[in-house]
N, C-alpha and C. Protein backbone atom coordinates (compact mmCIF):
# COMPACT_ATOMS: atom_id res chain seq x y z
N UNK A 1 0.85 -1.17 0.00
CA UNK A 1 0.00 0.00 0.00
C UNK A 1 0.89 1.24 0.00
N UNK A 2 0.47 2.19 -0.89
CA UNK A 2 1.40 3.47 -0.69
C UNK A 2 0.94 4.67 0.49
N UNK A 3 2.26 5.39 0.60
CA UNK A 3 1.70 6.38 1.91
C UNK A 3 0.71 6.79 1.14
N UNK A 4 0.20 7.22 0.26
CA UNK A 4 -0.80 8.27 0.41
C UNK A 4 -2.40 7.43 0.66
N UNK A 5 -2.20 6.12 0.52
CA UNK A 5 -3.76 5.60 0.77
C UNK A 5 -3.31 5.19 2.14
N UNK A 6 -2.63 5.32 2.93
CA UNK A 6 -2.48 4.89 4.44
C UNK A 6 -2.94 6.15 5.40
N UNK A 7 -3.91 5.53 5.93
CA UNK A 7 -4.69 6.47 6.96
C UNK A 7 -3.45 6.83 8.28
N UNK A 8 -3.34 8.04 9.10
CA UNK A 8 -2.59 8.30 9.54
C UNK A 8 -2.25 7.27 10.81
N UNK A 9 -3.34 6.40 11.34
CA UNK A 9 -3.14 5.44 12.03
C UNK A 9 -2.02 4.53 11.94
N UNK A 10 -2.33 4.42 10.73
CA UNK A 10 -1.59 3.19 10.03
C UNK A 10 -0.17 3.66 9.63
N UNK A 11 0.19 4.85 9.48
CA UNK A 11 1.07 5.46 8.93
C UNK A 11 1.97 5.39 10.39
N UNK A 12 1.63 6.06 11.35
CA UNK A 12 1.76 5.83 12.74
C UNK A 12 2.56 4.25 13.42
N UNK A 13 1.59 3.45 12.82
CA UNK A 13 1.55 2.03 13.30
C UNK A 13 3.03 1.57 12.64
N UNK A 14 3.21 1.90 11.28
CA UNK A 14 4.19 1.40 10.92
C UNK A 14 5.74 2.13 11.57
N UNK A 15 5.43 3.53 11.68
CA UNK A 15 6.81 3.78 12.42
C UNK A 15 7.04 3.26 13.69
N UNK A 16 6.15 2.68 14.11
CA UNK A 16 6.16 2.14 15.60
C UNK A 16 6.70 0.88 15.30
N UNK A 17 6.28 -0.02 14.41
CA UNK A 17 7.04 -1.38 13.68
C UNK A 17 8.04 -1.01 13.57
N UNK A 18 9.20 0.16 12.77
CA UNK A 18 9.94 0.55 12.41
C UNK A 18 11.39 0.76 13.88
N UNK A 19 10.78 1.39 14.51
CA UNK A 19 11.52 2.17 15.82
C UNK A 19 11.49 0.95 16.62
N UNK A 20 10.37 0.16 16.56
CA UNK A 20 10.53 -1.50 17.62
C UNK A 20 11.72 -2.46 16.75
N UNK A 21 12.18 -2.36 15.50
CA UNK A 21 12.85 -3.48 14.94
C UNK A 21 13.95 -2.67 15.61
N UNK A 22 14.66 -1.67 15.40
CA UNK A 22 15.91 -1.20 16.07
C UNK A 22 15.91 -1.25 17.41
N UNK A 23 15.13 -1.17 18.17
CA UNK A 23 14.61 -1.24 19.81
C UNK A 23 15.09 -2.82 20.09
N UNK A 24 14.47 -4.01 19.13
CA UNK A 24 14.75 -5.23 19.25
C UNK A 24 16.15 -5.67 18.88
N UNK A 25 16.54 -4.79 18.01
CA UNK A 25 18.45 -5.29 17.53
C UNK A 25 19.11 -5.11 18.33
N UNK A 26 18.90 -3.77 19.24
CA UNK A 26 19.85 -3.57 19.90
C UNK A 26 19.72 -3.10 21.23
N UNK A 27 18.39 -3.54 21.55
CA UNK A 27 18.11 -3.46 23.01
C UNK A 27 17.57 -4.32 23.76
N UNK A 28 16.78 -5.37 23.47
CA UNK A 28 16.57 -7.02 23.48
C UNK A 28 15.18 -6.44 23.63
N UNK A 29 14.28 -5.01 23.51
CA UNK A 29 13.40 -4.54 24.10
C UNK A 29 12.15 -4.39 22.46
N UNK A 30 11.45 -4.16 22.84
CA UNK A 30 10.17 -3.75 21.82
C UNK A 30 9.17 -2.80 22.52
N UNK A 31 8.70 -2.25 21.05
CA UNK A 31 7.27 -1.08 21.05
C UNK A 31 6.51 -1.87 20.56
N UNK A 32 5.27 -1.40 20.77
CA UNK A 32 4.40 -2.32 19.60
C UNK A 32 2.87 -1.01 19.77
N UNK A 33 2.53 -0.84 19.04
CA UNK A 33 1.21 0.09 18.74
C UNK A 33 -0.07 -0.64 19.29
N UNK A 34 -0.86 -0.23 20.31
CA UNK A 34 -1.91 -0.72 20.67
C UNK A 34 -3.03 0.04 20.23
N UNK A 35 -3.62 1.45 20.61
CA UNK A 35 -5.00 1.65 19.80
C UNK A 35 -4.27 3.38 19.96
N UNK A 36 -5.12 3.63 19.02
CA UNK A 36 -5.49 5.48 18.97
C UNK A 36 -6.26 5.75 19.34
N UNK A 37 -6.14 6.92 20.06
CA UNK A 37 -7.84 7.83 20.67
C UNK A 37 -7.40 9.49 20.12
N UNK A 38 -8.31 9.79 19.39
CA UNK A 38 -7.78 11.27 19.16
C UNK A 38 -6.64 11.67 18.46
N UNK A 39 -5.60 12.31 19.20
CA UNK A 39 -4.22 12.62 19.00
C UNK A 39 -3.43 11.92 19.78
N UNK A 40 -4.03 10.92 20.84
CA UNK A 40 -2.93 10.01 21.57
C UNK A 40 -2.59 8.77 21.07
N UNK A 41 -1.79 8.41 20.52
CA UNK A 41 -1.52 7.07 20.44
C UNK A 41 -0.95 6.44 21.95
N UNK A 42 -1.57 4.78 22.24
CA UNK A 42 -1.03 3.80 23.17
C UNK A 42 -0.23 3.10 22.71
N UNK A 43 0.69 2.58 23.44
CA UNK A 43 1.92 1.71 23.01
C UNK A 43 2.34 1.10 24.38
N UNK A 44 2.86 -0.76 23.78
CA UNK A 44 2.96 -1.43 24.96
C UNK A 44 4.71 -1.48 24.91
N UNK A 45 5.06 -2.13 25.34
CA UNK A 45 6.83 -1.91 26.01
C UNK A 45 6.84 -3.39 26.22
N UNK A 46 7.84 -3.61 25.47
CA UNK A 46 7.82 -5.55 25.52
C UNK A 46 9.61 -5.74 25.84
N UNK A 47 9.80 -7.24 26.04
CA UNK A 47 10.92 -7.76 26.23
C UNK A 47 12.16 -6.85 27.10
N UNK A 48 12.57 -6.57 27.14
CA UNK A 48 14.03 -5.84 28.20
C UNK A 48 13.44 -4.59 28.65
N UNK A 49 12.87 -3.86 27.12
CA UNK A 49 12.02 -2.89 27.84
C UNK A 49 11.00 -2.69 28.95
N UNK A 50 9.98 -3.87 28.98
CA UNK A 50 9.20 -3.96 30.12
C UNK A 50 9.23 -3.16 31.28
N UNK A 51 10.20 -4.04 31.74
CA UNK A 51 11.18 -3.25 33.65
C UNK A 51 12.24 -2.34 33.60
N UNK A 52 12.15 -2.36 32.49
CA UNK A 52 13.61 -1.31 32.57
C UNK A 52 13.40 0.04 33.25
N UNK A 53 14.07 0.48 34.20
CA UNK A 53 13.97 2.04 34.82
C UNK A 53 14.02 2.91 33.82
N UNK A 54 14.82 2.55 32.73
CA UNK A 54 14.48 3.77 31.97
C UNK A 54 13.94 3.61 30.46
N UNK A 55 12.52 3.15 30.77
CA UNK A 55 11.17 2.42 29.80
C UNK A 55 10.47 3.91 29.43
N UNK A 56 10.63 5.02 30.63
CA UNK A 56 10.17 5.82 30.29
C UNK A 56 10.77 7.27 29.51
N UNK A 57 12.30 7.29 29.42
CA UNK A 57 12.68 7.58 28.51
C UNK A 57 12.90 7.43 27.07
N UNK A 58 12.89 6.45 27.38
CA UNK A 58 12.63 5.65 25.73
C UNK A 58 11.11 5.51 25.29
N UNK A 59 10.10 5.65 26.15
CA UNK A 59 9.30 6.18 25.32
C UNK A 59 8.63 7.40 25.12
N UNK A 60 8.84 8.27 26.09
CA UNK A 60 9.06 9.71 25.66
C UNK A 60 9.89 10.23 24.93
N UNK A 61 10.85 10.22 24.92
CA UNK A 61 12.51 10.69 24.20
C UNK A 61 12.53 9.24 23.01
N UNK A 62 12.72 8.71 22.64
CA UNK A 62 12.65 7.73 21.62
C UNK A 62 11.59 8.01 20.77
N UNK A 63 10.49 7.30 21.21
CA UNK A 63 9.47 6.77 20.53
C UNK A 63 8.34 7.89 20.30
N UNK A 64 8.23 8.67 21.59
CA UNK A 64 7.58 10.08 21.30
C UNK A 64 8.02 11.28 20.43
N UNK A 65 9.26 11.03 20.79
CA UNK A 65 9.89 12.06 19.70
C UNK A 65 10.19 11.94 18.53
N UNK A 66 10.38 10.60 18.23
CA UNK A 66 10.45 10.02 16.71
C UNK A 66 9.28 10.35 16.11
N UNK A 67 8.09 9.85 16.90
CA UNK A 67 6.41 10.42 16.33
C UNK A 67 6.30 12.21 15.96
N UNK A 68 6.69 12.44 17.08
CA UNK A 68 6.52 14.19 17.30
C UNK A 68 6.82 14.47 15.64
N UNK A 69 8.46 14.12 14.98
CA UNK A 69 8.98 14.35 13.95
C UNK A 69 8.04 14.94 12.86
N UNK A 70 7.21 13.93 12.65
CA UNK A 70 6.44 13.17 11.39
C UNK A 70 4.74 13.20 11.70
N UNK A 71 4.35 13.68 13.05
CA UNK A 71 2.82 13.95 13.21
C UNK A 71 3.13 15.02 15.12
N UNK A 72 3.34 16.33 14.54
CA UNK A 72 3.94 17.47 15.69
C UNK A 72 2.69 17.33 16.85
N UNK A 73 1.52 16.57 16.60
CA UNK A 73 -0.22 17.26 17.67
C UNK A 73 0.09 15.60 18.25
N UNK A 74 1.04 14.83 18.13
CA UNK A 74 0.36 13.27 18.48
C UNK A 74 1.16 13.87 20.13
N UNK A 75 0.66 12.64 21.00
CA UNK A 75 0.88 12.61 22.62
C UNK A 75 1.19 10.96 22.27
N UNK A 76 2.17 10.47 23.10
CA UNK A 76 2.33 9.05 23.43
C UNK A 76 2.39 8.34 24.92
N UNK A 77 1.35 7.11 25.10
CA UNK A 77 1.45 6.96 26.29
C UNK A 77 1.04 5.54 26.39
N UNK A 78 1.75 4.80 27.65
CA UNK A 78 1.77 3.19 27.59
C UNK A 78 0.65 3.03 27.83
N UNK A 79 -0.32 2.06 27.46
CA UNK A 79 -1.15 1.55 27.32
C UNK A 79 -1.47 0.65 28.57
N UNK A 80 -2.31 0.40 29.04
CA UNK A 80 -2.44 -0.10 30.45
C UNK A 80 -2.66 -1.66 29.90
């Protein structure tokens, strides 16, 4: 499918695929996209990431800011 028929969800979803394969090479850790509400996207925190003390830098400073880049109104937050 090309970007332009990809709804911004989806557009979203895939940089989150994207930022979790490097997360998994070299951090034993993963993102993974759980649902949208609005302008917030949820995201779960898998493998090394889980417990890690600093789960929440990496997904503010990582994963939020990678988003921020490429959609400036999104908010990111772990998913319960």
């Amino acid at each position: 499918m090309s970007e332009q028929n990809q709804s911004g969800e989806e557009r979203i979803s895939t940089l989150i695929d994207q930022l979790s394969a490097y997360i998994e090479q070299y951090h034993d850790g993963s993102v993974a996209f759980d649902h949208m509400e609005g302008n917030t996207v949820y995201v779960r925190l898998g493998g090394a990431c889980e417990d890690c003390p600093l789960s929440l830098a990496t997904l503010q400073g990582w994963v939020a800011g990678t988003l921020r880049q490429f959609f400036p109104d999104i908010k990111v937050e772990k998913a319960e």
